[in-house]
N, C-alpha and C. Protein backbone atom coordinates (compact mmCIF):
# COMPACT_ATOMS: atom_id res chain seq x y z
N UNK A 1 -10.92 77.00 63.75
CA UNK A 1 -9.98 77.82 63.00
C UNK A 1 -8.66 77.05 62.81
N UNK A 2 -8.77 75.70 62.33
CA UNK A 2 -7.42 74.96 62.44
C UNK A 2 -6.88 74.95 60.78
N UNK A 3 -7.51 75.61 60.01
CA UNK A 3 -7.11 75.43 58.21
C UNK A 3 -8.07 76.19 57.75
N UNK A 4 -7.40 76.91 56.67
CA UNK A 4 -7.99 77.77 55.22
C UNK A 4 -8.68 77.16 54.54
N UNK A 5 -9.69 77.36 53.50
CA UNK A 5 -10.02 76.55 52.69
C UNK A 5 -10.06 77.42 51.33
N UNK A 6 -9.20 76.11 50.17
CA UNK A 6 -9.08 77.28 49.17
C UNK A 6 -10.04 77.28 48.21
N UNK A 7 -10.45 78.02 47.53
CA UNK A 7 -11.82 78.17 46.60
C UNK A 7 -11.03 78.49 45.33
N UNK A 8 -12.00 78.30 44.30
CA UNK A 8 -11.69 79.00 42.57
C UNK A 8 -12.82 79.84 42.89
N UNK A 9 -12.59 81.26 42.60
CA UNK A 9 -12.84 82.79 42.08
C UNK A 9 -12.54 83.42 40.85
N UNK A 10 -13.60 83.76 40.04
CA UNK A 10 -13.07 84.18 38.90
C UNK A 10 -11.82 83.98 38.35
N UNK A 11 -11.66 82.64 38.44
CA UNK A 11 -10.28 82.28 37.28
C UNK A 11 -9.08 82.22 38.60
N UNK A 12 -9.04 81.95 39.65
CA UNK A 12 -8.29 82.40 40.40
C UNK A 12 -8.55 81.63 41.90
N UNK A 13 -7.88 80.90 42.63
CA UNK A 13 -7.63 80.62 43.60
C UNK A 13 -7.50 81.75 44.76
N UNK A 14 -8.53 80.88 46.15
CA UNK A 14 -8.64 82.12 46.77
C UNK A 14 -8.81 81.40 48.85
N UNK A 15 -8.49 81.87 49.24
CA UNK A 15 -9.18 81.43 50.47
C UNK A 15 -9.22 82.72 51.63
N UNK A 16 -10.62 82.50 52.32
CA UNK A 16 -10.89 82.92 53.44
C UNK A 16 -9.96 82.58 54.48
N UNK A 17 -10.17 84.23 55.66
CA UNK A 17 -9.24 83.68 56.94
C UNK A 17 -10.35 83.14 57.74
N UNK A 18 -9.77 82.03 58.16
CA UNK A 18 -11.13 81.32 59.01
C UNK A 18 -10.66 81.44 60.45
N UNK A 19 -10.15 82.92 60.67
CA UNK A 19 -10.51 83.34 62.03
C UNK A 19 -12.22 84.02 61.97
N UNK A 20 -13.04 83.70 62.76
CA UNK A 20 -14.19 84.29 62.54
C UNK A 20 -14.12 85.41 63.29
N UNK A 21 -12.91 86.58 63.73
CA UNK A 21 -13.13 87.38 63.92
C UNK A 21 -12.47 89.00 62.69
N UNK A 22 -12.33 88.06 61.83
CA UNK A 22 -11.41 88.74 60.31
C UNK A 22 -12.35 88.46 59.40
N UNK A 23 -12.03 89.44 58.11
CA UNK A 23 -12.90 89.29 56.85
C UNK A 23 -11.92 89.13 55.67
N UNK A 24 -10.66 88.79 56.32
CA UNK A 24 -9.67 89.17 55.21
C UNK A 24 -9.18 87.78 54.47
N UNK A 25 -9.67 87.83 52.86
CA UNK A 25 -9.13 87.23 52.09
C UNK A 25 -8.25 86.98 50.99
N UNK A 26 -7.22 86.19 50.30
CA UNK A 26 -6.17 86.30 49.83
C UNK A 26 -6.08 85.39 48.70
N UNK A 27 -5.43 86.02 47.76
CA UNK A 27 -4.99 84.85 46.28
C UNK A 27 -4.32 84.04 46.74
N UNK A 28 -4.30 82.91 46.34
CA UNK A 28 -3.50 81.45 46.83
C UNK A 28 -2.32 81.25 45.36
N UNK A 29 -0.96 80.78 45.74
CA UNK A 29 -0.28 80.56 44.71
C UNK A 29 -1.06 78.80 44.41
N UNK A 30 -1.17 77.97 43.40
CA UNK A 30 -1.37 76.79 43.16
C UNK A 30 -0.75 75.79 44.22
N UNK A 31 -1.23 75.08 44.73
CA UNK A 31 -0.17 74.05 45.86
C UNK A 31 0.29 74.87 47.12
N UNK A 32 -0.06 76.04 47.39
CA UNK A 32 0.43 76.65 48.32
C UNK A 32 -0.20 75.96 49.18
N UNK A 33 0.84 75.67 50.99
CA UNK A 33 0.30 75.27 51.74
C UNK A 33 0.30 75.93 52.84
N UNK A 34 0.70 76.82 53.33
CA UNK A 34 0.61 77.81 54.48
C UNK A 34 -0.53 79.05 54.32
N UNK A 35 -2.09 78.85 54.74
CA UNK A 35 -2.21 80.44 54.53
C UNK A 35 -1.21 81.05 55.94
N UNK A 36 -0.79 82.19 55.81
CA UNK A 36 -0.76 83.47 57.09
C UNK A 36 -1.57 84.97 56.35
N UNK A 37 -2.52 85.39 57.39
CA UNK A 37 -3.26 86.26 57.46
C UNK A 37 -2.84 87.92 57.45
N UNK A 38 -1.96 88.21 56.27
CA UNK A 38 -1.69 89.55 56.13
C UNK A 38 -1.90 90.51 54.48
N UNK A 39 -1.93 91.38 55.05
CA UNK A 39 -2.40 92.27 53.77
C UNK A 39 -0.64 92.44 52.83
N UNK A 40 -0.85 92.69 52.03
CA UNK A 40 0.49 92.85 50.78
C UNK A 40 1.86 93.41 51.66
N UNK A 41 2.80 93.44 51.27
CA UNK A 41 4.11 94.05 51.47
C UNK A 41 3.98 95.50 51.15
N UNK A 42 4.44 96.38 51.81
CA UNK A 42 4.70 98.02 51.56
C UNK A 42 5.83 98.19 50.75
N UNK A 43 6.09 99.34 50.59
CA UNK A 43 7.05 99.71 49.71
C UNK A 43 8.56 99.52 50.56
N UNK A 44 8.12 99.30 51.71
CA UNK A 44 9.51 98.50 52.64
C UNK A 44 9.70 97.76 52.97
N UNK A 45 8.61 96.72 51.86
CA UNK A 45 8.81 95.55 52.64
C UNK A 45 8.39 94.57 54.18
N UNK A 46 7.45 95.65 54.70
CA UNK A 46 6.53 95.53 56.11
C UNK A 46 5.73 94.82 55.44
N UNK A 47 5.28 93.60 56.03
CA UNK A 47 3.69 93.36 56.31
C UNK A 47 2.64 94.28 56.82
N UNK A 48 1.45 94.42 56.70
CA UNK A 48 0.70 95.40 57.79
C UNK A 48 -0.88 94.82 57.02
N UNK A 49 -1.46 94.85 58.17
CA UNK A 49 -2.78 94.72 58.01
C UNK A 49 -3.14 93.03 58.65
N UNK A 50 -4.40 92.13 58.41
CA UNK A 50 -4.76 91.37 58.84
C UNK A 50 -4.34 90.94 60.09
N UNK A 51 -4.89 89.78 60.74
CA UNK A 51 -4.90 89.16 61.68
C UNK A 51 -3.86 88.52 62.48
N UNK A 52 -3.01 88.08 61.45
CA UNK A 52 -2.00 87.32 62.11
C UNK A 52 -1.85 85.66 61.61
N UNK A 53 -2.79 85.13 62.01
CA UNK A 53 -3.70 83.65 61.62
C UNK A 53 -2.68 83.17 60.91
N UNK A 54 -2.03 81.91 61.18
CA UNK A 54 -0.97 80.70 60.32
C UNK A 54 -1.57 79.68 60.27
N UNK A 55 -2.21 79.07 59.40
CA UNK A 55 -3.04 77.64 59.36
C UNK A 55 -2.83 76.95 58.19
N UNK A 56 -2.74 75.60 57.96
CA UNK A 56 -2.54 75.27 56.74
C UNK A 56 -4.16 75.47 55.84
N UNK A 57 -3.46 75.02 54.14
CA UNK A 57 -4.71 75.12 53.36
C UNK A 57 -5.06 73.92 53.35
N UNK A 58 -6.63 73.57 53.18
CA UNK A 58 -7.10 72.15 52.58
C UNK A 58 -7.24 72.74 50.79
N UNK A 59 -7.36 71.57 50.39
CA UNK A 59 -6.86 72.33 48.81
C UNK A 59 -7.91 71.07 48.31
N UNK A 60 -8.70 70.81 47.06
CA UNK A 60 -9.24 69.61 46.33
C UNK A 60 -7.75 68.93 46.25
N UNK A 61 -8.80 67.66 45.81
CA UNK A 61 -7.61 66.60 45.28
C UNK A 61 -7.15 66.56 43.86
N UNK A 62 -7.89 67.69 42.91
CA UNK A 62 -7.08 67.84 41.80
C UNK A 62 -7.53 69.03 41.23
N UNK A 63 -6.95 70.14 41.79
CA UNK A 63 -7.12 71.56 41.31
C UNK A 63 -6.56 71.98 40.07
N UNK A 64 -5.76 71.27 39.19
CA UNK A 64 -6.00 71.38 37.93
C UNK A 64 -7.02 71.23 37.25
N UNK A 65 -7.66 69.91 37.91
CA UNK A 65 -8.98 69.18 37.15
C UNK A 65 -9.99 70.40 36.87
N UNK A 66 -9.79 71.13 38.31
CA UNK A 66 -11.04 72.22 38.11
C UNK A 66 -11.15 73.38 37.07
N UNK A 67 -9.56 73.76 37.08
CA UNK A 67 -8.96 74.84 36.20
C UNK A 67 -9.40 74.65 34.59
N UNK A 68 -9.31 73.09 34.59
CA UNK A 68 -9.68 72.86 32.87
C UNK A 68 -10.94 72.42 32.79
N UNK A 69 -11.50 72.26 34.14
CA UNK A 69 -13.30 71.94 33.12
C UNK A 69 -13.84 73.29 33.55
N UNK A 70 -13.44 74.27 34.27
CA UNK A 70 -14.13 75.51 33.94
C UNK A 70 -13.55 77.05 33.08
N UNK A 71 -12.87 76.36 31.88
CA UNK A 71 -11.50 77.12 31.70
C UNK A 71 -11.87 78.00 30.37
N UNK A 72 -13.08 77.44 30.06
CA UNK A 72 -14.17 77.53 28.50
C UNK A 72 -14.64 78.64 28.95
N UNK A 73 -14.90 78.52 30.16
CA UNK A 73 -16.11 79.63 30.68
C UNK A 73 -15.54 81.04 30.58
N UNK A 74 -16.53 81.97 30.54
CA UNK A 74 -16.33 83.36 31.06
C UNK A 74 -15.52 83.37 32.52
N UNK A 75 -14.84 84.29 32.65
CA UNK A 75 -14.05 84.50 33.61
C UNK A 75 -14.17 84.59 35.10
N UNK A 76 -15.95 85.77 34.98
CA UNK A 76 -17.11 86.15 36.32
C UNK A 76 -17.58 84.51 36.51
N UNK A 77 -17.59 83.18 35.23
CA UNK A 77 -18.40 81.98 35.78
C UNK A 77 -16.97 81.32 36.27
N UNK A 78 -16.08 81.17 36.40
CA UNK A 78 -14.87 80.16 36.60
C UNK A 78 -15.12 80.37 38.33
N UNK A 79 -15.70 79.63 38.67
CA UNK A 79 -16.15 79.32 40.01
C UNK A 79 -15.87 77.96 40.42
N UNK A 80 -15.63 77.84 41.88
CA UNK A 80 -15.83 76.53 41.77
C UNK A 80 -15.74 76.53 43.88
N UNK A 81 -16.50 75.98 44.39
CA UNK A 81 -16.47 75.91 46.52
C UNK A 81 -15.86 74.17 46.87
N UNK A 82 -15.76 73.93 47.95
CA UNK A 82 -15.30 72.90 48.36
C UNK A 82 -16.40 71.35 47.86
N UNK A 83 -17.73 72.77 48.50
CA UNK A 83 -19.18 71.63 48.42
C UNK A 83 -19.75 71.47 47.50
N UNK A 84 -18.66 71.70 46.36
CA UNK A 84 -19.12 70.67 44.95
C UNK A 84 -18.29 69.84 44.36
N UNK A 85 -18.74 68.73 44.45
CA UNK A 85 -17.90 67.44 44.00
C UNK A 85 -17.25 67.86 42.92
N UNK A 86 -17.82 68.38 41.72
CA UNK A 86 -17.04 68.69 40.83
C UNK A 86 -17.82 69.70 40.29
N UNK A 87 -16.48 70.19 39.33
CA UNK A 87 -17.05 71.80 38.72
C UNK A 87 -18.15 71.59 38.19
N UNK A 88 -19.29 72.57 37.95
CA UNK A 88 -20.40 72.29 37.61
C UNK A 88 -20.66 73.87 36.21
N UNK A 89 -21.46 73.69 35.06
CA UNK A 89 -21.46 73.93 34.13
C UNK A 89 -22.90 74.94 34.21
């Protein structure tokens, strides 16, 4: 549990908490490098929900690259996991 790993999701950057005792996952801003493991802000401004978990992200080495070769696609296909070298069609 030493780092996040961030994924493309339907058009959208995403990573799992890789505490394996959480299910909770979160939109990634582009280049973001801190995940921490919490659910949205309340209307006061509280955190509440998830784990806790501060780990950095591993991110590809060119997450634009991915954005524009799957960018044609339907929105449900704009996919893309760590364990593919490159976006695949």
């Amino acid at each position: 549990m030493d780092h996040a790993v961030a994924r493309y999701d339907w058009g959208r950057w995403v990573a799992d908490c890789p505490s394996p005792d959480c299910t909770n996952a979160m939109l990634l801003d582009p280049g973001q490098q801190r995940w921490q493991c919490r659910f949205p802000l309340d209307d006061h401004g509280h955190a509440f929900g998830g784990c806790g978990t501060v780990v950095p992200i591993d991110w590809p080495a060119s997450p634009r690259a991915i954005e524009l070769d799957l960018a044609g696609m339907p929105e449900s296909q704009r996919q893309w996991r760590p364990e593919q070298s490159r976006a695949a069609r």
